[in-house]
Protein backbone atom coordinates (compact mmCIF):
# COMPACT_ATOMS: atom_id res chain seq x y z
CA UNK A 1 42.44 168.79 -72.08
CA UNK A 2 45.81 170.50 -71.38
CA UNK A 3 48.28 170.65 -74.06
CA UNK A 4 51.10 168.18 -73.99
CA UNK A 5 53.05 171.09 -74.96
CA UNK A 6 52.47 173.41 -71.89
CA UNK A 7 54.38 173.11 -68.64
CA UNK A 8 52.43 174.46 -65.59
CA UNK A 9 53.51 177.80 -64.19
CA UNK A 10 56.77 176.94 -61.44
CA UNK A 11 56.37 177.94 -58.25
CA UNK A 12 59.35 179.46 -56.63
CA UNK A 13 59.28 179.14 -52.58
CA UNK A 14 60.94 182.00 -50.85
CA UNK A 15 64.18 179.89 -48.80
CA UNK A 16 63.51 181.16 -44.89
CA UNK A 17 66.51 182.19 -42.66
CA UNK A 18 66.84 179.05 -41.55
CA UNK A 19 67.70 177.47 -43.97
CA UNK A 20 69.50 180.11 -46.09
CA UNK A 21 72.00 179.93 -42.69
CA UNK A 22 72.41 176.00 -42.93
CA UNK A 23 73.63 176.19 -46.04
CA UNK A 24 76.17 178.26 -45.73
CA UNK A 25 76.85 176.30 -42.64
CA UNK A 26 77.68 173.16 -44.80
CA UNK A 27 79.80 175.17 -47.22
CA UNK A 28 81.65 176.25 -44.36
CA UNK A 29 82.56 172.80 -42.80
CA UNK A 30 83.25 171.54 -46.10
CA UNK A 31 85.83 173.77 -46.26
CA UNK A 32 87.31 173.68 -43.12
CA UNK A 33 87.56 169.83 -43.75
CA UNK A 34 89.59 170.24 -46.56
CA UNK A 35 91.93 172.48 -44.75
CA UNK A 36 92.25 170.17 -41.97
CA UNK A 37 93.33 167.59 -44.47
CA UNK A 38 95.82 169.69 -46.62
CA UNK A 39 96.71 170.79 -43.43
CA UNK A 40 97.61 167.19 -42.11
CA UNK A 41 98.85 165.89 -45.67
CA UNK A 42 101.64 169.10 -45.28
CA UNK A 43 102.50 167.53 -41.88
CA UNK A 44 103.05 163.87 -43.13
CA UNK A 45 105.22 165.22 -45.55
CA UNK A 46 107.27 167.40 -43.66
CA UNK A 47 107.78 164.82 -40.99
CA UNK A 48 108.80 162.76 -43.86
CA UNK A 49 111.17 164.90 -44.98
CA UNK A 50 112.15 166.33 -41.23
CA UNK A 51 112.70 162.84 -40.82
CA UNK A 52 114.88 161.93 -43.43
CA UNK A 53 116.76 164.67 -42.80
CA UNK A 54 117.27 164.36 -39.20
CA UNK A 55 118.37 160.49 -39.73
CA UNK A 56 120.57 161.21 -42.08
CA UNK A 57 122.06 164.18 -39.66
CA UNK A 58 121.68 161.76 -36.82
CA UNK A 59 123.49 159.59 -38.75
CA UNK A 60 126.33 161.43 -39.53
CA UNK A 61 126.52 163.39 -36.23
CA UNK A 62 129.92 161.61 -34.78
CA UNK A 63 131.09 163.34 -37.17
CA UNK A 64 129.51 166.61 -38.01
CA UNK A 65 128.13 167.18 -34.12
CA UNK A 66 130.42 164.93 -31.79
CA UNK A 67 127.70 162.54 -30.20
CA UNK A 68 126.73 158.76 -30.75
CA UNK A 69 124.30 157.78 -33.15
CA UNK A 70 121.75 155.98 -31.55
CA UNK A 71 120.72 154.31 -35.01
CA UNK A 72 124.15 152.59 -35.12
CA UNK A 73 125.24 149.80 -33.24
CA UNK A 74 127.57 151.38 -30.26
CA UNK A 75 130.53 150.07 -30.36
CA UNK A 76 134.21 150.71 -28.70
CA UNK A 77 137.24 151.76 -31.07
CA UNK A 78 140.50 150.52 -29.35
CA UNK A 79 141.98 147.13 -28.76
CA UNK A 80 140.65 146.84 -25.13
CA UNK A 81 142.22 148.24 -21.82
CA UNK A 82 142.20 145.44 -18.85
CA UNK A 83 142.42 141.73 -18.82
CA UNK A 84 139.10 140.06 -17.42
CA UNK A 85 138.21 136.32 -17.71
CA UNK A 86 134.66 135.81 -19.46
CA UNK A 87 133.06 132.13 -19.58
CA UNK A 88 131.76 131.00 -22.90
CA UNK A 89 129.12 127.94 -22.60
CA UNK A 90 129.45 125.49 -25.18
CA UNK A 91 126.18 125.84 -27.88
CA UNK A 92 126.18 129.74 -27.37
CA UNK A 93 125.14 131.91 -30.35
CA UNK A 94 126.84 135.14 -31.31
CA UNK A 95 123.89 136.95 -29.60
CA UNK A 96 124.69 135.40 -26.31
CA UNK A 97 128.51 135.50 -26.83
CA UNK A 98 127.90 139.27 -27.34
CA UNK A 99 125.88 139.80 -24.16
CA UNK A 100 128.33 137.50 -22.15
CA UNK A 101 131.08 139.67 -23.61
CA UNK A 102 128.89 143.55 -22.71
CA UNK A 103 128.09 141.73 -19.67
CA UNK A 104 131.84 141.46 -18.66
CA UNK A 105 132.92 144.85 -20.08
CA UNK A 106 134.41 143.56 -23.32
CA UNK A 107 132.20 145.33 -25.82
CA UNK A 108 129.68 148.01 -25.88
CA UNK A 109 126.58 146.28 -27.58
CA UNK A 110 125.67 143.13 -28.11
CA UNK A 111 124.36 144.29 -32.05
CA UNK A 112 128.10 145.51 -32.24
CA UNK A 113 129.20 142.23 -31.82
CA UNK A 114 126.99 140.35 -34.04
CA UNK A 115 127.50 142.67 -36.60
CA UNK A 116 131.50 141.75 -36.37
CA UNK A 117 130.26 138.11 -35.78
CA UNK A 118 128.60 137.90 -38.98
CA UNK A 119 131.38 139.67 -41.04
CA UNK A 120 134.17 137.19 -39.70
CA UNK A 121 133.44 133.82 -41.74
CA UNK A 122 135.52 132.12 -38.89
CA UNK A 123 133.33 133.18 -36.18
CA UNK A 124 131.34 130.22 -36.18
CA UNK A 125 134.92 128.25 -35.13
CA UNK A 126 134.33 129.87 -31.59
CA UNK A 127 134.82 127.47 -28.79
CA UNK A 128 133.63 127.14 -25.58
CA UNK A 129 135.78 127.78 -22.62
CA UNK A 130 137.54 129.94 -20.42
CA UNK A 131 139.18 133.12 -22.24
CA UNK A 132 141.30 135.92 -21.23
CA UNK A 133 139.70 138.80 -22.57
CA UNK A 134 140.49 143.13 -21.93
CA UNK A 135 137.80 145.73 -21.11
CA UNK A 136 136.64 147.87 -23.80
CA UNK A 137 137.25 146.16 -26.94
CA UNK A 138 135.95 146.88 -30.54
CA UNK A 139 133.63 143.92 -31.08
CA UNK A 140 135.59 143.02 -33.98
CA UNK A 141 138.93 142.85 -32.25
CA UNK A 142 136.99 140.83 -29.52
CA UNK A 143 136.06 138.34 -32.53
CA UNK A 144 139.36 138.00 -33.86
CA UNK A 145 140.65 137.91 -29.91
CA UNK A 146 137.83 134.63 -29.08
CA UNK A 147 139.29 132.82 -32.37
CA UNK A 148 142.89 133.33 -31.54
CA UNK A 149 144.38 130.35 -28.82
CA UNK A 150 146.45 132.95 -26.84
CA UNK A 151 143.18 134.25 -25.36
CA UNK A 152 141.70 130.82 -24.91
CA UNK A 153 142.18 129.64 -20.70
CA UNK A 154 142.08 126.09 -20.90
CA UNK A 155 141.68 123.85 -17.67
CA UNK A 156 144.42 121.17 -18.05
CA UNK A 157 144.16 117.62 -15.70
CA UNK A 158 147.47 116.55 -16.20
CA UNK A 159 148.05 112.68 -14.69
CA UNK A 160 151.61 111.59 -14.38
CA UNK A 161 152.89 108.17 -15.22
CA UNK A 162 152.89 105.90 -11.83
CA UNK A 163 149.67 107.34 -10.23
CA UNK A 164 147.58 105.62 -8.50
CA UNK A 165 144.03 105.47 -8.46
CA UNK A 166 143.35 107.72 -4.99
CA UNK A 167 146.74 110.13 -6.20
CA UNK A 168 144.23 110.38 -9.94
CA UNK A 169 141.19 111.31 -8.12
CA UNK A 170 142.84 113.77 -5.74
CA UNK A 171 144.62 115.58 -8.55
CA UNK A 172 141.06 116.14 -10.38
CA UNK A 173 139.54 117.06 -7.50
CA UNK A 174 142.05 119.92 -7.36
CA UNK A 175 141.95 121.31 -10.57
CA UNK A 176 138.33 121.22 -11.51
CA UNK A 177 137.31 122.35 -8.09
CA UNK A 178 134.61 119.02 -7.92
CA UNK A 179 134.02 117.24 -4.59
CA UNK A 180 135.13 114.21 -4.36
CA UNK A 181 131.85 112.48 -3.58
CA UNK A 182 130.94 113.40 -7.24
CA UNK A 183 134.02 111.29 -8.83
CA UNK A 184 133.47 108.56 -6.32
CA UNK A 185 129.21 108.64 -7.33
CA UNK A 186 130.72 108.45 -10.95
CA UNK A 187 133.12 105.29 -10.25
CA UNK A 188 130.21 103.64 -8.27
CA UNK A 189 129.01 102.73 -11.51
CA UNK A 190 132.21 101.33 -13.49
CA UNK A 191 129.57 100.37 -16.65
CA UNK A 192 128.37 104.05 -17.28
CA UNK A 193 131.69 105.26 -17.74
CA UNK A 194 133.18 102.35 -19.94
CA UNK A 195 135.36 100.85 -17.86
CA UNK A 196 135.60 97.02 -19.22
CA UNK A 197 134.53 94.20 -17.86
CA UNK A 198 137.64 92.40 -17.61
CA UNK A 199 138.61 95.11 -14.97
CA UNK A 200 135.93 93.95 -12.62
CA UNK A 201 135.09 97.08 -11.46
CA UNK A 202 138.64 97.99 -10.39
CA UNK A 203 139.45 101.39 -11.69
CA UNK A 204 142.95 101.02 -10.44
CA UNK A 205 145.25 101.32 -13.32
CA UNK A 206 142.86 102.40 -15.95
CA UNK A 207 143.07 105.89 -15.91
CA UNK A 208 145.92 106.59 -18.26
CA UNK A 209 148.96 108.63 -17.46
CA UNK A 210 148.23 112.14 -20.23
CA UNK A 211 147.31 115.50 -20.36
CA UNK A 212 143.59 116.53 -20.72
CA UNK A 213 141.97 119.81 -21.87
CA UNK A 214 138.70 119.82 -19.61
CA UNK A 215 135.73 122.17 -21.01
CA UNK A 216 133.21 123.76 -18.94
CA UNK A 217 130.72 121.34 -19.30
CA UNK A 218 132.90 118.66 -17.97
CA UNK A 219 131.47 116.67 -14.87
CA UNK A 220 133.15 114.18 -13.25
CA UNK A 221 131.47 111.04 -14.42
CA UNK A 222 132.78 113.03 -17.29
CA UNK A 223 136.55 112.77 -16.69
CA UNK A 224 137.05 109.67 -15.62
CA UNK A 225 135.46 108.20 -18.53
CA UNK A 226 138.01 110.05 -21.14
CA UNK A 227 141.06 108.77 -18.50
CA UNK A 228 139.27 105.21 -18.64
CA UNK A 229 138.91 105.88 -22.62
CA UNK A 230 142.25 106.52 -23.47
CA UNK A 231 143.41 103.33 -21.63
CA UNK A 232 141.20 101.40 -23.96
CA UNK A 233 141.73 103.46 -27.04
CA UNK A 234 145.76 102.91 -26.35
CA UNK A 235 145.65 99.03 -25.44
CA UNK A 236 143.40 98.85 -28.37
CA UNK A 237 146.55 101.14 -30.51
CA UNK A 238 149.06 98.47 -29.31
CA UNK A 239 146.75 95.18 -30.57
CA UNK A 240 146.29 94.10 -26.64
CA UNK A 241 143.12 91.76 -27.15
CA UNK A 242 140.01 92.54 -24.79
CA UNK A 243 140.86 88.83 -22.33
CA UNK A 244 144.44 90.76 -21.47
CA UNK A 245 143.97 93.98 -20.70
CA UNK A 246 143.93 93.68 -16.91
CA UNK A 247 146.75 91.01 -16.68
CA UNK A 248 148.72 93.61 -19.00
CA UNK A 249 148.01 96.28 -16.91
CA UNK A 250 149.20 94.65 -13.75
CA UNK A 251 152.24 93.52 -15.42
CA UNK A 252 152.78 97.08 -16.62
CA UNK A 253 152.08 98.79 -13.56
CA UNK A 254 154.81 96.90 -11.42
CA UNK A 255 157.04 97.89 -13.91
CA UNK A 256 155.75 101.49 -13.66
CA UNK A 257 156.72 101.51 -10.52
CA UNK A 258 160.01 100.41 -10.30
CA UNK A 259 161.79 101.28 -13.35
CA UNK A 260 163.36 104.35 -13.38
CA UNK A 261 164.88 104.67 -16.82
CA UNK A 262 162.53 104.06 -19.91
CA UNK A 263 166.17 102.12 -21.17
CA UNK A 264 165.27 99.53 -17.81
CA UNK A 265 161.04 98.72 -18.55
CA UNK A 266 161.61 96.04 -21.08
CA UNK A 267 164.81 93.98 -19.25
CA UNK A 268 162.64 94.27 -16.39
CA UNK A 269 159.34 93.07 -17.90
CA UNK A 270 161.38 90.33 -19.22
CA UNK A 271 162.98 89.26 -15.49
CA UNK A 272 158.81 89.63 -14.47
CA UNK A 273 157.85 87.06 -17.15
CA UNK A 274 161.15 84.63 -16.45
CA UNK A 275 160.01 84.93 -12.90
CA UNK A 276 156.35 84.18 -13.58
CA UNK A 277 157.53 81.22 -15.91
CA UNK A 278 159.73 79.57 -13.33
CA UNK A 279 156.93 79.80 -10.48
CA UNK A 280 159.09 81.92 -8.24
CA UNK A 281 157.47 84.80 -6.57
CA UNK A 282 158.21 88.30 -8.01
CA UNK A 283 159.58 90.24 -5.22
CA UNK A 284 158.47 93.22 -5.99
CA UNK A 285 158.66 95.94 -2.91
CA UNK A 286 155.84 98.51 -4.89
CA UNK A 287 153.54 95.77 -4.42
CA UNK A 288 153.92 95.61 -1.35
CA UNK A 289 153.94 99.18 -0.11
CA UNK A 290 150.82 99.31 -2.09
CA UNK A 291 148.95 96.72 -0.61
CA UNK A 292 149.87 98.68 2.95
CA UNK A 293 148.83 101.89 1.72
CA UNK A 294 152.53 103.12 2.35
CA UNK A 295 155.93 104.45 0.33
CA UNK A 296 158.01 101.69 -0.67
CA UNK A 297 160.87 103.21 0.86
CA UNK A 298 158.90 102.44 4.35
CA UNK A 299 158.48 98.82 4.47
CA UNK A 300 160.01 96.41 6.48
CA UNK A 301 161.64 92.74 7.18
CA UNK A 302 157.56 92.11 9.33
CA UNK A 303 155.90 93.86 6.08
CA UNK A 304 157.43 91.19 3.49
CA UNK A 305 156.72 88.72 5.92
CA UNK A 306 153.01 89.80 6.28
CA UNK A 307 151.00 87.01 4.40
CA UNK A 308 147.53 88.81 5.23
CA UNK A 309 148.92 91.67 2.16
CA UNK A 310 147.30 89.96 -1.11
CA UNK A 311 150.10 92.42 -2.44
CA UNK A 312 153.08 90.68 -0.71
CA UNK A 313 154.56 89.29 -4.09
CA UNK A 314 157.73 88.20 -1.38
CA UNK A 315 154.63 85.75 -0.11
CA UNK A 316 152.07 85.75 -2.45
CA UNK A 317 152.93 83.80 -6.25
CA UNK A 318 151.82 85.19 -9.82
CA UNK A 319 150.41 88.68 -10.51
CA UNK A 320 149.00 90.50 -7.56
CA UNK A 321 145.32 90.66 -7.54
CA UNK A 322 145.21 93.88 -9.84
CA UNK A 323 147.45 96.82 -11.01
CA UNK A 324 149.16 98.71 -8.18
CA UNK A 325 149.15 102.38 -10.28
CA UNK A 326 148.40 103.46 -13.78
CA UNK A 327 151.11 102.37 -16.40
CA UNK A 328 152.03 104.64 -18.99
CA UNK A 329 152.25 103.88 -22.75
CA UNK A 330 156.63 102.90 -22.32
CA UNK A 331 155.46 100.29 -19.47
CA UNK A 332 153.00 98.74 -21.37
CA UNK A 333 154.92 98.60 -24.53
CA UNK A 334 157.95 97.43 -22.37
CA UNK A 335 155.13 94.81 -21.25
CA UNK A 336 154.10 93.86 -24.83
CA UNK A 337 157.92 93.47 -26.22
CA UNK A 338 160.24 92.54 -23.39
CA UNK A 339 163.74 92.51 -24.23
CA UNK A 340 165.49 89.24 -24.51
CA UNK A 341 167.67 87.88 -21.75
CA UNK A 342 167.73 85.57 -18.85
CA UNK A 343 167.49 88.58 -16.12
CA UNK A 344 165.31 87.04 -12.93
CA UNK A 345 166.68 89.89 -10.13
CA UNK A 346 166.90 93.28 -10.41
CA UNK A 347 168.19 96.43 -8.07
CA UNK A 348 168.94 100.22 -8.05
CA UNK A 349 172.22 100.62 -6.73
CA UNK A 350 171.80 104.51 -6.40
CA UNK A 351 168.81 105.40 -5.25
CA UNK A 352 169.55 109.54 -6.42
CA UNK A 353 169.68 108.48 -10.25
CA UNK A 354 167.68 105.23 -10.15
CA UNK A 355 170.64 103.14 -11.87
CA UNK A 356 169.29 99.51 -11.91
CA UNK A 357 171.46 96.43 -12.53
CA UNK A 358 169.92 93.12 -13.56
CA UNK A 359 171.27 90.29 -12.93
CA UNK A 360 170.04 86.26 -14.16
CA UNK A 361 172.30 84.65 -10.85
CA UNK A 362 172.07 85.18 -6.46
CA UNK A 363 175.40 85.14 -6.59
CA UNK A 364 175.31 88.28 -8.93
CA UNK A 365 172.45 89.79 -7.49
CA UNK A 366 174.17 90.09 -4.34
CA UNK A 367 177.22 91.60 -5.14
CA UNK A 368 174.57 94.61 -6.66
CA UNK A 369 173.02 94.69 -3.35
CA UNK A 370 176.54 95.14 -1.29
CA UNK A 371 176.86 98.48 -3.62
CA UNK A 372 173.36 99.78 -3.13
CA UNK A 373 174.04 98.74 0.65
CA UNK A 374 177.82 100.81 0.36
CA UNK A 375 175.75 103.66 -1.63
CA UNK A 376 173.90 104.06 1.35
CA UNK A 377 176.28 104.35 3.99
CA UNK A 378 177.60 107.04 2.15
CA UNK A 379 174.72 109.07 2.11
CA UNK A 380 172.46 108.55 5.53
C-alpha cells in the first residue's frame, strides 16, 4: 500500500516550438489590444477637449477671427435697408413668420427670429395682414417693426353714405381684387350671410355706409356679411324692432338721397311721414331715377309719368317697393326722430350747395321753385 504521505514523482513535459511560439503569440496580442485601446481612449479625449476648444473658439470667432459662427443663429445687425411688402396668414407661428420674413429678405434665419420672437412678450400680439417691411433687418427690430401699426398695410373697403347696392359691389370688387361672380354667388344666398328675413332677399340698402379693415382671409361671402352685420348691429343700437327694419330703411334711404345737409334729414323725414299720413304720393325724383337705372338729374316730364316704374312715387302711393341706396346712421336717426313741423314739399334752390327750403303750402312751394328755376338760368 502506498503511503498517504507520498506524492508520486511529477513529470515535467518538455513545451515543443510550437507551442512555446503561441504563447508568446497571445502575450503579444494582448498587448497590442491594450494599446489600441489607450490608444483610442487618448483620442476620445482629445477630441473632447479639441472640441471644446474649437466651439468655444468657433464661438467667439466674430470676434477674435472675423467670420460667422455657424453655432449661432445668423442674424443681420442694422435696422433694414429697402421697403418690401411681406404677407402674414392669419394662425402663423413665429417659425413660419420667420421663414415668411427670410423668405422676403427681412431677416437672415428663421432661428434668429424666433429667438427675438420668444424674448418679446408682445410677440404673440402679431396680426395677420399686409406689412411694409425693409430688407435686411435684425430679427428683433423686425419683431418690434410687425407689432408696431406704421408697418401694418391694411386693405380698407370704404362705402360712402347714398350707395347703392350695384355702386357697393363694384367698389369691393375694386379694392379686394375679387370677381364679381364671387360677391354675386355670395348674395345668391341672402340666409348664409345674415341678411334678415324681413328684407326678403333684397340686399339693397343693407350694406351700411362705413369703413372696413379687410384681412387676408377675407372672401366675399365674407364682406358682405360684416356690411349686412353692421346694418343690423346699428338698427339694433337705435332700438329699431326686427318687423321695421326694411320699412325704416326705405324711409331712410329716400332721405339719403335727397338731403344734402345732415341740418335737412329730419324736416324732411317729417314732410315723408306728413305725406304718407295724408295719402298723397311722395314725389320723390331719387326714386324715380332709381327705378330707371339713371341720375336723378336725367329724368323727365314722360319718366314721372311712366306708371310701369314701381319707383315712380309721382304715380305710385306709400313707400316704394324697397330702399333705393344704403342710408347712413344721420338718415336713419333723422328717420327714427323727425323733427316737428307741418313741412309736406321740399326743394333745393341751389343745386351747387344743396340749400333746401321746406315748405307745408303750393302756394309756398312754388315761389321756392321760381328761385331754383332763376338759379338755373343763371348758371346753364
Amino acid at each position: 500500500m502506498t503511503d498517504l504521505f507520498e506524492r508520486p514523482p511529477v513529470q515535467h513535459e518538455q513545451p515543443t516550438r510550437a507551442s512555446r511560439s503561441g504563447g508568446r503569440d497571445r502575450r503579444a496580442a494582448k498587448k497590442r489590444a491594450q494599446r489600441r485601446r489607450r490608444r483610442t481612449l487618448i483620442v476620445v479625449v482629445a477630441l473632447l477637449l479639441v472640441g471644446g476648444a474649437g466651439y468655444y473658439l468657433v464661438s467667439n470667432a466674430s470676434s477674435l477671427l472675423g467670420f460667422e459662427n455657424p453655432f449661432a443663429a445668423s442674424d443681420y445687425e442694422g435696422q433694414g435697408v429697402d421697403p418690401v411688402d411681406v404677407t402674414i396668414e392669419p394662425g402663423s407661428t413665429g417659425a413660419v413668420i420667420g421663414q415668411t420674413l427670410v423668405d422676403a429678405g427681412v431677416v437672415k434665419s428663421v432661428k434668429a427670429f424666433t429667438d427675438a420672437y420668444k424674448a418679446n412678450p408682445e410677440a404673440s400680439k402679431i396680426q395677420p395682414g399686409n406689412f411694409t417691411m425693409l430688407t435686411e433687418m435684425k430679427a428683433s427690430a423686425a419683431v418690434a417693426l410687425l407689432l408696431s401699426k406704421e408697418s401694418k398695410n391694411e386693405m380698407k373697403l370704404t362705402i360712402p353714405e347714398g350707395f347703392t347696392k350695384a355702386q357697393v359691389i363694384d367698389r369691393a370688387v375694386s379694392v379686394t381684387g375679387k370677381p364679381v361672380e364671387e360677391f354675386e354667388a355670395a348674395m345668391a344666398d341672402p340666409a348664409a350671410v345674415g341678411l334678415p328675413a324681413e328684407a326678403g332677399g333684397n340686399f339693397e340698402g343693407w350694406f351700411f355706409p362705413s369703413t372696413y379693415l379687410l384681412e387676408p382671409d377675407d372672401t366675399p361671402a365674407t364682406i358682405v356679411a360684416n356690411m349686412v352685420a353692421a346694418t343690423v348691429s346699428n338698427l339694433d343700437a337705435l332700438g329699431v324692432a326686427p318687423a321695421d327694419r326694411q320699412a325704416v330703411i326705405i324711409k331712410a334711404s329716400l332721405v339719403e338721397r335727397e338731403a344734402k345737409a345732415d341740418a335737412d334729414r329730419p324736416k324732411m323725414a317729417r314732410a315723408i311721414e306728413n305725406r304718407l299720413e295724408r295719402d298723397m304720393t311722395l314725389d320723390i325724383d331719387a326714386a324715380v331715377a332709381f327705378g330707371l337705372g339713371k341720375p336723378g338729374t336725367e329724368i323727365t316730364v314722360a319718366d314721372k309719368a311712366n306708371t310701369d316704374n314701381l319707383y315712380n312715387l309721382y304715380k305710385h302711393k306709400g313707400l316704394p317697393p324697397g330702399p333705393i341706396a344704403s342710408p347712413g346712421k344721420a338718415s336713419v336717426e333723422a328717420i327714427l326722430n323727425p323733427e316737428p313741423g307741418d313741412w309736406i314739399f321740399w326743394v333745393a334752390v341751389n343745386l351747387d350747395t344743396g340749400e333746401t327750403k321746406f315748405s307745408s303750402t303750393m302756394a309756398e312751394h312754388q315761389r321756392y321753385v321760381n328761385e331754383l328755376r332763376a338759379w338755373q338760368a343763371e348758371n346753364p
